[in-house]
N, C-alpha and C. Protein backbone atom coordinates (compact mmCIF):
# COMPACT_ATOMS: atom_id res chain seq x y z
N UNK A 1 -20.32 7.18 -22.36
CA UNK A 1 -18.97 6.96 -21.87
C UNK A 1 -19.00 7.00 -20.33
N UNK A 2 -18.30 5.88 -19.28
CA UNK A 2 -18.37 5.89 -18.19
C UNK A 2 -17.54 7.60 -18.07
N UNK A 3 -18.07 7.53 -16.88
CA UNK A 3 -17.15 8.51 -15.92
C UNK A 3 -16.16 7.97 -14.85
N UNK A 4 -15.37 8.62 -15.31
CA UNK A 4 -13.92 8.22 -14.53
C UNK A 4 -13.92 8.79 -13.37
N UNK A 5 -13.30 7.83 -11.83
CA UNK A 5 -13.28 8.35 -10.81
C UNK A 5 -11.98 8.80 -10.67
N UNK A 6 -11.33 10.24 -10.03
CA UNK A 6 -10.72 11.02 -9.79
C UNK A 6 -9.86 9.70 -9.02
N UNK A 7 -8.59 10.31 -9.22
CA UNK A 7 -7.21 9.04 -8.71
C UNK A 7 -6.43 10.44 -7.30
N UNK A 8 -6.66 9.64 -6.72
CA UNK A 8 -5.55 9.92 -5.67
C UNK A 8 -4.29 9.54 -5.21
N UNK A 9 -3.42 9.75 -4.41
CA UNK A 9 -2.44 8.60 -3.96
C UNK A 9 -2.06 9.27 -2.47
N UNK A 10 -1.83 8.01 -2.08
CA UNK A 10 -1.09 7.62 -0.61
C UNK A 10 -0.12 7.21 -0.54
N UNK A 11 0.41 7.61 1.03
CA UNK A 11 1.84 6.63 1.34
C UNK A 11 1.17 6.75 2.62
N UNK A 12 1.89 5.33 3.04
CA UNK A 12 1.68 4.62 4.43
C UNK A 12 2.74 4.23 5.06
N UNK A 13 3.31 4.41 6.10
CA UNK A 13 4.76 3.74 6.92
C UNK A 13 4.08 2.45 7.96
N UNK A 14 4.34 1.77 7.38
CA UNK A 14 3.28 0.54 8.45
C UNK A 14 4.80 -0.12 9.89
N UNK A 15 4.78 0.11 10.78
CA UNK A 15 5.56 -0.45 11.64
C UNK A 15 4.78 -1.47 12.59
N UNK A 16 5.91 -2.50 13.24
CA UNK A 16 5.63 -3.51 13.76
C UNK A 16 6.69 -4.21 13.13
N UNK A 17 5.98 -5.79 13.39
CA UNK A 17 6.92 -7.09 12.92
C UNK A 17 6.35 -7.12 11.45
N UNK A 18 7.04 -6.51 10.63
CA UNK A 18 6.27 -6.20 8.88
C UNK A 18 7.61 -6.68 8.18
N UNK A 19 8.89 -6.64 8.42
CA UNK A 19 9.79 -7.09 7.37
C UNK A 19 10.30 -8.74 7.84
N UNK A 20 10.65 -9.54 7.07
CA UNK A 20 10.54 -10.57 6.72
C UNK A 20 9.30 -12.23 7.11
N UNK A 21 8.36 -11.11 6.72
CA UNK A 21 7.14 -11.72 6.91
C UNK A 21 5.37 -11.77 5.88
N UNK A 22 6.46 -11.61 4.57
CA UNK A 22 5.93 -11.12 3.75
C UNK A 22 4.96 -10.00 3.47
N UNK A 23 5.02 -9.21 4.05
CA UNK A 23 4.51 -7.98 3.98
C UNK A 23 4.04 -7.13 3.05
N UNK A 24 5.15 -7.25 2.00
CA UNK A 24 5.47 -6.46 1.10
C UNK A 24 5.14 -7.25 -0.26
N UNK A 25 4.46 -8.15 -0.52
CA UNK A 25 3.98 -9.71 -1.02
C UNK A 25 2.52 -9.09 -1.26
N UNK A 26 2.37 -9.19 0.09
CA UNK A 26 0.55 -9.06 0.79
C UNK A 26 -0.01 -7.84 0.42
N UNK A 27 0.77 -6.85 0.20
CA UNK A 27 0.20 -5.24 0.13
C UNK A 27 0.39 -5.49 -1.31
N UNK A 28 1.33 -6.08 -2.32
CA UNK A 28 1.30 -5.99 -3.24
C UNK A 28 0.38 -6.62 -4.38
N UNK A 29 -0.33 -8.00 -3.80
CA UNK A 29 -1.52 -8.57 -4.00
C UNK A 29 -2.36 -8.16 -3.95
N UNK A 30 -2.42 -7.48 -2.38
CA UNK A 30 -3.85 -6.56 -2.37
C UNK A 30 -4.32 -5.44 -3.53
N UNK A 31 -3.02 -4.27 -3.40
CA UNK A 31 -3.01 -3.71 -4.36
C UNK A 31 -3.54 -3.78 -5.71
N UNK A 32 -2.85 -4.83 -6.32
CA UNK A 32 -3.09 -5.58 -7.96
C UNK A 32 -4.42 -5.76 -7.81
N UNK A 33 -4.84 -6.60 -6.63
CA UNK A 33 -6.05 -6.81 -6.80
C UNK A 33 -7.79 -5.70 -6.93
N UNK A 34 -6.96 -4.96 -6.59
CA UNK A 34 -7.73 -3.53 -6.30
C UNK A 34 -7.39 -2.42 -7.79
N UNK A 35 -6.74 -2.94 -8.62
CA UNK A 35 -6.40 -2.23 -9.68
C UNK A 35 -5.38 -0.84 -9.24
N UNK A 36 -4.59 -1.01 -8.64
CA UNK A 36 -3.81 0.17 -7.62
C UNK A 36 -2.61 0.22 -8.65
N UNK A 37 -1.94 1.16 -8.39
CA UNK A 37 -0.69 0.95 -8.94
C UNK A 37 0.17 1.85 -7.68
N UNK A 38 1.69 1.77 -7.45
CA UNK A 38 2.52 1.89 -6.46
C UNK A 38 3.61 0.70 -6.57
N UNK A 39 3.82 0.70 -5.36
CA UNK A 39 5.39 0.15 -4.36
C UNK A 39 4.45 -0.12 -3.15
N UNK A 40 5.59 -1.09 -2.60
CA UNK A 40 5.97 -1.23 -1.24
C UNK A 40 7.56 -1.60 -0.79
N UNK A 41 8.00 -1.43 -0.17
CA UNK A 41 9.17 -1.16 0.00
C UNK A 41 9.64 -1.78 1.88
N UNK A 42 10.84 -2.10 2.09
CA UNK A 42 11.80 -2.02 3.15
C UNK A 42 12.54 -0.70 3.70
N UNK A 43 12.13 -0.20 4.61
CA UNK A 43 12.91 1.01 5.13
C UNK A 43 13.86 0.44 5.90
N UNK A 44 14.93 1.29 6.36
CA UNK A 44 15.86 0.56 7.15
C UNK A 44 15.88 0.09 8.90
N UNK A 45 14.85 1.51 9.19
CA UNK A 45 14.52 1.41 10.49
C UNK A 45 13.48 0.27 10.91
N UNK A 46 13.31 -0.60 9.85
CA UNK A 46 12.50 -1.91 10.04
C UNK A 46 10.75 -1.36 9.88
N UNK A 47 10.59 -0.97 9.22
CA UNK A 47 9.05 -0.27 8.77
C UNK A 47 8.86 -0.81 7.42
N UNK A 48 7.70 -0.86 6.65
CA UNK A 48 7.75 -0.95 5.38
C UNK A 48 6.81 0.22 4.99
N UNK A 49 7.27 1.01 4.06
CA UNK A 49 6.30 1.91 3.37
C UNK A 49 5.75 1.57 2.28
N UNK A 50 4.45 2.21 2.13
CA UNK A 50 3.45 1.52 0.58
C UNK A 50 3.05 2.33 0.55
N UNK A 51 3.27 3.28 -1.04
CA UNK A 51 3.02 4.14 -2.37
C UNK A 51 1.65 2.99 -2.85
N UNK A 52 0.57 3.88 -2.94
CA UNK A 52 -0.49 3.13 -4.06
C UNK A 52 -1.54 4.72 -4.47
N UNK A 53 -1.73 4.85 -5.49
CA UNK A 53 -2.35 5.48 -6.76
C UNK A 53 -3.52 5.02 -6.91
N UNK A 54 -5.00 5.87 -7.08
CA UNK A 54 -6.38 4.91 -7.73
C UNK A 54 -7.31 6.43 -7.07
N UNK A 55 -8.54 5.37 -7.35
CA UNK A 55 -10.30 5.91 -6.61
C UNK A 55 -9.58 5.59 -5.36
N UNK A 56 -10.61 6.58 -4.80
CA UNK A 56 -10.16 7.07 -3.02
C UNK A 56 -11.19 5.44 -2.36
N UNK A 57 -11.86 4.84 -2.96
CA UNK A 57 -12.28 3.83 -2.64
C UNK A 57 -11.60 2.60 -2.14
N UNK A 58 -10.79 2.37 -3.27
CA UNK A 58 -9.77 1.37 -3.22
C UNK A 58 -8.73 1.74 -2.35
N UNK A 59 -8.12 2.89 -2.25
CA UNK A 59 -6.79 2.96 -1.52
C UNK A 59 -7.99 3.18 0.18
N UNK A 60 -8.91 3.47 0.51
CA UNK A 60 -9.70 3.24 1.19
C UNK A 60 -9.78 1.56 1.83
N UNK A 61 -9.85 0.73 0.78
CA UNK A 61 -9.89 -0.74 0.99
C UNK A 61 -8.38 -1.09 1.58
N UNK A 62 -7.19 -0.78 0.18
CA UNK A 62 -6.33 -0.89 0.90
C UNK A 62 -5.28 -0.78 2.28
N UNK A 63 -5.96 0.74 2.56
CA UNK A 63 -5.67 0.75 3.93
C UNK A 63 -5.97 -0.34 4.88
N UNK A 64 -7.19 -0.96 4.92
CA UNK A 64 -7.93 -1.80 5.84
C UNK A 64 -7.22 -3.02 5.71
N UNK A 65 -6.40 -3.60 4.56
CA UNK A 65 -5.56 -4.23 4.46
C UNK A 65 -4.56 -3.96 5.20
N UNK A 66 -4.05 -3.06 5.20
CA UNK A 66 -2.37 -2.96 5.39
C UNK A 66 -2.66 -3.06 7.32
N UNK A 67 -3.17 -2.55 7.56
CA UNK A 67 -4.06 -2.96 9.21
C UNK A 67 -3.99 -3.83 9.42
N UNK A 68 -4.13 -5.29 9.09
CA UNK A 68 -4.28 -6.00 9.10
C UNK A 68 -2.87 -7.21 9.21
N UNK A 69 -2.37 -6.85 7.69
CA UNK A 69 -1.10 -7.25 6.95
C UNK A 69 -1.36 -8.95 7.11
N UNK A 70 0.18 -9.40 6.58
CA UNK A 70 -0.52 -11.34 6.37
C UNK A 70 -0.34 -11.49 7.79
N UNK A 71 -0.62 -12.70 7.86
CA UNK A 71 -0.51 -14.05 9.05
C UNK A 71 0.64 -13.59 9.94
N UNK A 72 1.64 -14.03 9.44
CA UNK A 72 2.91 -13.54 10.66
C UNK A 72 3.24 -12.13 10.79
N UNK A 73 2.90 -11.05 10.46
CA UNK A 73 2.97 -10.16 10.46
C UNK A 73 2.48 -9.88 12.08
N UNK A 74 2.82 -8.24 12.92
CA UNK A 74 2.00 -7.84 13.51
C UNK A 74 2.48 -6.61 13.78
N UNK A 75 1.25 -6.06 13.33
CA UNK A 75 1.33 -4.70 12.30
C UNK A 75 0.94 -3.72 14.01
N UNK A 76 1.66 -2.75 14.28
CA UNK A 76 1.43 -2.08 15.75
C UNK A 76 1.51 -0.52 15.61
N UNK A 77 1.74 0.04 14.13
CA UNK A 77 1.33 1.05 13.76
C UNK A 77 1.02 1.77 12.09
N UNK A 78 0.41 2.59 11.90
CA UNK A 78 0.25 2.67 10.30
C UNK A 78 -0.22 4.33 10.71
N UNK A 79 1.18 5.64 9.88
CA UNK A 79 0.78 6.34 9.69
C UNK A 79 0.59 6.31 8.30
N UNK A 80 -0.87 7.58 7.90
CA UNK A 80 -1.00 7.48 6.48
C UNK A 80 -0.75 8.92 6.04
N UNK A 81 -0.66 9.23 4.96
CA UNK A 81 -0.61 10.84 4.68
C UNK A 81 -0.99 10.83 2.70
N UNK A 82 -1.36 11.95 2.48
CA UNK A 82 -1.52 11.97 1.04
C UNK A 82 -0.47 12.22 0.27
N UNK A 83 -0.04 12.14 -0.77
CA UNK A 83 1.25 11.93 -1.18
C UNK A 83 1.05 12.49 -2.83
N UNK A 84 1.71 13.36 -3.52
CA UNK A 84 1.76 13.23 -5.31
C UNK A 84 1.86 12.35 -6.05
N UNK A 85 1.25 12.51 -6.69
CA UNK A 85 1.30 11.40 -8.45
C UNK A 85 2.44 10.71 -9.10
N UNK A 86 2.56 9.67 -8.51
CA UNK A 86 3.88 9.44 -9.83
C UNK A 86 3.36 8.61 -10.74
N UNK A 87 3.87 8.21 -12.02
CA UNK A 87 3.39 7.63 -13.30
C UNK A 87 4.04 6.11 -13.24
N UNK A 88 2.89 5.49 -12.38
CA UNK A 88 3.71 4.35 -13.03
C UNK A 88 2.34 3.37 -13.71
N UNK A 89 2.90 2.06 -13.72
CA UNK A 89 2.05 1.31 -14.83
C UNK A 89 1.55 0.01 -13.99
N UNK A 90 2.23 -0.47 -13.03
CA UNK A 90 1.44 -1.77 -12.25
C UNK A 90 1.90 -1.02 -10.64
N UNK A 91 2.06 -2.49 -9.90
CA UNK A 91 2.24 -2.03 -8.78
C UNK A 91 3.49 -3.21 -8.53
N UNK A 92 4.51 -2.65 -7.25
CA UNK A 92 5.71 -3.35 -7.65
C UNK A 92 6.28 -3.72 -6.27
N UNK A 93 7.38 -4.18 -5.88
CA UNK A 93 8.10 -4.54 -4.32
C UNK A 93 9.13 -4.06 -4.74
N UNK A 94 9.85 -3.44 -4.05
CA UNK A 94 11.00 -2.77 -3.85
C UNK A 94 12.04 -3.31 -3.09
């Protein structure tokens, strides 16, 4: 039987030019693609935050994403912090 890698989770407040620039699209692709499960979301102060769940590997990858973010984006800060477990089942936009 494989061995299962230990799941962590994060939240990230990514600021810059991140809302209406698909942002929240891009983290959510990434995510899926990484087998993650979470959110990303619109804050009001014009930030987007992203909840993602997994191996410290992947949310590892994902970070390097969210750095990045899509094309029109321009991403000018990303705090990260560790965050509790919530139960969910995919990963979603808010």
């Amino acid at each position: 039987m494989p061995q299962q890698l230990p799941h962590l989770a994060r939240e990230w407040v990514v600021t810059g030019r991140v809302q209406g620039v698909g942002y929240r699209n891009f983290a959510a692709t990434r995510a899926l693609a990484l087998g993650l499960t979470g959110w990303a979301r619109n804050e009001a102060d014009g930030s987007v935050r992203v909840y993602a769940a997994g191996p410290e590997a992947d949310l590892d990858r994902l970070a390097g994403f969210l750095h990045m973010g899509p094309r029109m984006a321009d991403v000018r800060g990303i705090e990260q912090r560790e965050a509790p477990m919530q139960q969910l089942n995919s990963f979603r936009t808010e």
